[in-house]
N, C-alpha and C. Protein backbone atom coordinates (compact mmCIF):
# COMPACT_ATOMS: atom_id res chain seq x y z
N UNK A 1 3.30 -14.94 -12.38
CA UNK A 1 3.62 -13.55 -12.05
C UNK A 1 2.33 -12.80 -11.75
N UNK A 2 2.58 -12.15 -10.82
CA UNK A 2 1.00 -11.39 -10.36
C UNK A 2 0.97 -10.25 -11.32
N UNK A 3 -0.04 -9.67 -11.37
CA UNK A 3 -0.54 -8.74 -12.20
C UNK A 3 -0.15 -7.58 -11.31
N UNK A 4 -0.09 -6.44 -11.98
CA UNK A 4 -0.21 -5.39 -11.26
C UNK A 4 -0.85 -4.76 -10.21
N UNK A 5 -2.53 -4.85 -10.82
CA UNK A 5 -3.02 -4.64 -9.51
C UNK A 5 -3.32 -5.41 -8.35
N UNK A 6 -3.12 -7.12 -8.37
CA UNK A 6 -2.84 -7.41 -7.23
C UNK A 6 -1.63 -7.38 -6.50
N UNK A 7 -0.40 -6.64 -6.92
CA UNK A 7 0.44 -6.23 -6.11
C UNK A 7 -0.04 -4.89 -5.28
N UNK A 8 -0.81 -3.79 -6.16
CA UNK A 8 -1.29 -2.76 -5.46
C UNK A 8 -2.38 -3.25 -4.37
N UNK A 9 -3.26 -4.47 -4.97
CA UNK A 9 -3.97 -4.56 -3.68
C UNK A 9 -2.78 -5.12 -2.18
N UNK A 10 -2.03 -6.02 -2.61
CA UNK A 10 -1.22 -5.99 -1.53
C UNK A 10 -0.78 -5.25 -0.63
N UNK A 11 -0.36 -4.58 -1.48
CA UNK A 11 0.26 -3.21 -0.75
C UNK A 11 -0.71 -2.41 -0.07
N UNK A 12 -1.90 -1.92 -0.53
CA UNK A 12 -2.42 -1.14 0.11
C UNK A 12 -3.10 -2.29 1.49
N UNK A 13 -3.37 -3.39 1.22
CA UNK A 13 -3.48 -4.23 2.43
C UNK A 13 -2.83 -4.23 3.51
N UNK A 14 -1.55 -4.21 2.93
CA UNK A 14 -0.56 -4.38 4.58
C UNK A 14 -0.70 -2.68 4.94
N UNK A 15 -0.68 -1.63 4.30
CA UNK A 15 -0.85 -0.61 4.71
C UNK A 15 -2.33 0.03 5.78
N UNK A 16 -3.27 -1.33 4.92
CA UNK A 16 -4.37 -1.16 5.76
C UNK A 16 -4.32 -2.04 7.43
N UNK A 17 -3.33 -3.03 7.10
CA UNK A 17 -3.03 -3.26 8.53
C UNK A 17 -2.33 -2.90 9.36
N UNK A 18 -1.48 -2.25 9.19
CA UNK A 18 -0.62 -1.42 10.03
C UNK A 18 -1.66 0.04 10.58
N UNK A 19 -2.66 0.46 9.66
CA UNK A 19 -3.95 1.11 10.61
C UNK A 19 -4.18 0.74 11.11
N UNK A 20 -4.94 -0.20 10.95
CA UNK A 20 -5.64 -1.34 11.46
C UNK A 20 -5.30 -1.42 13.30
N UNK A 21 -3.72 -1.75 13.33
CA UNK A 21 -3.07 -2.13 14.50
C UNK A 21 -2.31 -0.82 15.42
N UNK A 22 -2.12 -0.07 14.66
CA UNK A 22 -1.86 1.34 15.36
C UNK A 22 -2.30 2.84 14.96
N UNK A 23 -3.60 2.92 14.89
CA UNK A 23 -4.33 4.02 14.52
C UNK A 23 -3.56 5.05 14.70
N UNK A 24 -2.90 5.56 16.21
CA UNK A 24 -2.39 6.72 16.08
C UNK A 24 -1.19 7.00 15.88
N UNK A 25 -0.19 5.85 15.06
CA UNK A 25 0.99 5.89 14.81
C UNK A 25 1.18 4.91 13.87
N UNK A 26 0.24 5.19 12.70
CA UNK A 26 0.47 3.65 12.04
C UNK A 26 1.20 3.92 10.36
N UNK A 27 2.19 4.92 10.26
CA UNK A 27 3.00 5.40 9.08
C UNK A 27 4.06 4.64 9.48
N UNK A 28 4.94 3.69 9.96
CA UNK A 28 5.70 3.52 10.04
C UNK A 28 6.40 2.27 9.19
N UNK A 29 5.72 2.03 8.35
CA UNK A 29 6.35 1.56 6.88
C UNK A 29 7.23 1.95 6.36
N UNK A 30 8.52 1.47 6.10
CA UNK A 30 9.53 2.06 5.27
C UNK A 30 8.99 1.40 3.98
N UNK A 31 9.73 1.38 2.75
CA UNK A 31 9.83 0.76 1.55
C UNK A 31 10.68 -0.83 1.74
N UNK A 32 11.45 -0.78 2.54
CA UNK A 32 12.32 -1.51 2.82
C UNK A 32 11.55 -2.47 4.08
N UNK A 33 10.44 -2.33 5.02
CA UNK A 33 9.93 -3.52 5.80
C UNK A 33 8.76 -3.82 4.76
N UNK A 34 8.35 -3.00 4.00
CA UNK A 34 6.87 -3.34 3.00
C UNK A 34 7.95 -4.62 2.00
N UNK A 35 9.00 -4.60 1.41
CA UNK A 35 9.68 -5.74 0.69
C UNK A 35 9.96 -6.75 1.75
N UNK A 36 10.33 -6.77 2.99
CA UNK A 36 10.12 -8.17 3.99
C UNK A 36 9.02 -8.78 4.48
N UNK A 37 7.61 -7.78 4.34
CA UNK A 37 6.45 -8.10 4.77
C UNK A 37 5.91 -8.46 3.95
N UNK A 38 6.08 -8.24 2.56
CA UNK A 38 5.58 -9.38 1.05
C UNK A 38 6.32 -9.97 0.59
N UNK A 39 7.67 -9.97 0.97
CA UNK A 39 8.57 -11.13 0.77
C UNK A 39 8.90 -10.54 -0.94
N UNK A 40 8.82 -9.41 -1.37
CA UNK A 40 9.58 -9.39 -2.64
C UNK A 40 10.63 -8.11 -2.36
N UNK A 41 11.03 -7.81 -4.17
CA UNK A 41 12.15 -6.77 -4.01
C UNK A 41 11.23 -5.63 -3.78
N UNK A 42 12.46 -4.64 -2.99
CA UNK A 42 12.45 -3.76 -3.52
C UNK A 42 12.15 -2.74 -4.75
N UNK A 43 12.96 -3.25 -6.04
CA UNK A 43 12.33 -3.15 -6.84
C UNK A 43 11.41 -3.59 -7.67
N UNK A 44 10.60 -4.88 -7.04
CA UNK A 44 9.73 -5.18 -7.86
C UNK A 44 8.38 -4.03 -7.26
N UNK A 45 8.60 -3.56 -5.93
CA UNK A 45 7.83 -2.58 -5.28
C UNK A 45 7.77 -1.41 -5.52
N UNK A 46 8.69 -0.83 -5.64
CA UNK A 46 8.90 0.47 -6.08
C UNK A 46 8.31 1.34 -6.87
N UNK A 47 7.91 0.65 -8.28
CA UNK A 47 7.23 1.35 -9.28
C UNK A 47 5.41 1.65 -8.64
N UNK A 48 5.13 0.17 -7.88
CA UNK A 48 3.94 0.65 -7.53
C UNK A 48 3.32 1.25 -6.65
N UNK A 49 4.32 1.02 -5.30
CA UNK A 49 4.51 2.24 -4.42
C UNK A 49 4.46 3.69 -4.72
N UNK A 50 5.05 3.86 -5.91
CA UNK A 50 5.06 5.21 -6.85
C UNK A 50 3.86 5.90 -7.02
N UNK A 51 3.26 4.82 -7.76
CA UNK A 51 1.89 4.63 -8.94
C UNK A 51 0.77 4.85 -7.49
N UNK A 52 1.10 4.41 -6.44
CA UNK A 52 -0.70 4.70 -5.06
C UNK A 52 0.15 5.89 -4.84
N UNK A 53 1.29 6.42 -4.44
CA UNK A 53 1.20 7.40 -4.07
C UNK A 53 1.02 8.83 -4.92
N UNK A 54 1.22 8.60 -6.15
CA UNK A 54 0.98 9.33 -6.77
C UNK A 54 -0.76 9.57 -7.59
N UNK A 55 -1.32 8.76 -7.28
CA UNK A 55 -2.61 8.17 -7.52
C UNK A 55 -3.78 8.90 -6.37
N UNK A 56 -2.94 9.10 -4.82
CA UNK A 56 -2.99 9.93 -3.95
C UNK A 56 -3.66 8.76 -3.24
N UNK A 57 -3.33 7.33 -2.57
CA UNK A 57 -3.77 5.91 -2.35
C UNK A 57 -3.00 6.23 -1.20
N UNK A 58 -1.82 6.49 -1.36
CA UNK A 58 -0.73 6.85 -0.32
C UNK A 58 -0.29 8.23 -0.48
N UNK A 59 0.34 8.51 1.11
CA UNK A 59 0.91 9.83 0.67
C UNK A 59 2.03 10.01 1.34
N UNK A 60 3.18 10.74 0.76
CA UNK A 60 4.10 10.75 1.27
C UNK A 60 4.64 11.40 2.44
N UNK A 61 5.76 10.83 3.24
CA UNK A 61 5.75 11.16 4.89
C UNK A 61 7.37 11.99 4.80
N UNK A 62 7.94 11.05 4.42
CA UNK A 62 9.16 11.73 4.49
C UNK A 62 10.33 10.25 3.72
N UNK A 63 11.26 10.46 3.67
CA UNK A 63 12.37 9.88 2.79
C UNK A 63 11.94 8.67 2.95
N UNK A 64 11.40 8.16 1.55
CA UNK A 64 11.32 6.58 1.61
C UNK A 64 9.83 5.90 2.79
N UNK A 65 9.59 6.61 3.41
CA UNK A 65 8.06 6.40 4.11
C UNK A 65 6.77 7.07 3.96
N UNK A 66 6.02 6.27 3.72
CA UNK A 66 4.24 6.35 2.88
C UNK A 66 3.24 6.30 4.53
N UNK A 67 2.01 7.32 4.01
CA UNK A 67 0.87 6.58 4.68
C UNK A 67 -0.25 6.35 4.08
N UNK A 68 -0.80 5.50 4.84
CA UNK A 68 -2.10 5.53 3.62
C UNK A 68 -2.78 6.90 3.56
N UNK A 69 -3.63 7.24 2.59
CA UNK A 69 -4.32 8.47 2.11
C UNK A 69 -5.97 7.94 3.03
N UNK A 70 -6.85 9.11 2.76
CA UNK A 70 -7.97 8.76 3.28
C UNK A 70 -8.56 8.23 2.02
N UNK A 71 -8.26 8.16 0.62
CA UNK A 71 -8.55 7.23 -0.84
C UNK A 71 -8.19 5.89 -0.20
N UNK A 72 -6.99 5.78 -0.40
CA UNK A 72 -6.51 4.11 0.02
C UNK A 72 -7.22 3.88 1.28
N UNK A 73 -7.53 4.24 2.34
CA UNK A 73 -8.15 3.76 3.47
C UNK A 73 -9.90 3.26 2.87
N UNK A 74 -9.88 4.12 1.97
CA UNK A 74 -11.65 3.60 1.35
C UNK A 74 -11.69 2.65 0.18
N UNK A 75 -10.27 2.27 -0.02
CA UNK A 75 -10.13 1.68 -1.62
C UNK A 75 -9.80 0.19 -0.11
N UNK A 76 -9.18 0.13 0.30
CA UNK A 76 -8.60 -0.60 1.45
C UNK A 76 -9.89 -1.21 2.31
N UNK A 77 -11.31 -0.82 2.49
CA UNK A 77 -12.10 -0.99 3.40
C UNK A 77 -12.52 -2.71 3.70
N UNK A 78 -12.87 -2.80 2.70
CA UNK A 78 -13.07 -4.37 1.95
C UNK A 78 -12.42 -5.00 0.76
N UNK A 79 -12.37 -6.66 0.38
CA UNK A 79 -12.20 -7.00 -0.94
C UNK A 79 -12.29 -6.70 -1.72
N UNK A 80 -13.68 -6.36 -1.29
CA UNK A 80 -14.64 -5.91 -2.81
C UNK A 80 -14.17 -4.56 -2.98
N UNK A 81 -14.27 -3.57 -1.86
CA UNK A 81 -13.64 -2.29 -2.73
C UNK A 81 -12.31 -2.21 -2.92
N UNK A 82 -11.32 -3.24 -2.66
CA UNK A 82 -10.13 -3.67 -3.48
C UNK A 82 -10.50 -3.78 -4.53
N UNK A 83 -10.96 -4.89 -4.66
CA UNK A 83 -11.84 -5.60 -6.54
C UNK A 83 -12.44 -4.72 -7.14
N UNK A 84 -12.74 -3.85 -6.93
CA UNK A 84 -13.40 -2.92 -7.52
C UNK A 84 -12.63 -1.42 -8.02
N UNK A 85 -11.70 -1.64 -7.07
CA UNK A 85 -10.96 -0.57 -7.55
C UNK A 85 -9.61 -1.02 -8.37
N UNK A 86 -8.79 -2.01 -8.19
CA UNK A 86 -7.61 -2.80 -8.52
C UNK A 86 -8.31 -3.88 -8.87
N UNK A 87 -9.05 -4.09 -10.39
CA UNK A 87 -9.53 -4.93 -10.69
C UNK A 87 -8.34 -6.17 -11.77
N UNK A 88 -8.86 -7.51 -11.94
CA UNK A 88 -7.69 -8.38 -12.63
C UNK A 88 -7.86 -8.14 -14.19
């Protein structure tokens, strides 16, 4: 079972790739393609989806859709400032 914060690094990963690939339209994450794009639940996502956006990692867009924050985009830059911030 993964630990917590490597689910948050996950998450903020795929969030950093969806920048990554569409800078000027790249919120388009539901909660619901982020559980097909890591292959888990819903609710195993949920709580930590919560926890970055409330953390201010993510921020909220509208019902059920996140973007990354300009935090998560710097927590997001590299591994290491993954590892460093979402340590095991």
């Amino acid at each position: 079972m993964s630990s917590d914060n490597a689910i948050r690094r996950q998450i903020l990963q795929e969030y950093r790739r969806a920048y990554e690939a569409s800078k000027e339209a790249p919120f388009l994450h539901t909660r619901q393609h982020l559980a097909e794009r890591l292959q888990r639940s819903y609710e195993d996502l949920a709580p930590h989806v919560s926890f970055l956006e409330q953390n201010r990692y993510l921020h909220w867009k509208a019902t059920d859709v996140f973007k990354i924050s300009p935090k998560g985009l710097r927590a997001a830059h590299s591994e290491g400032d993954l590892a460093r911030e979402f340590p095991d």
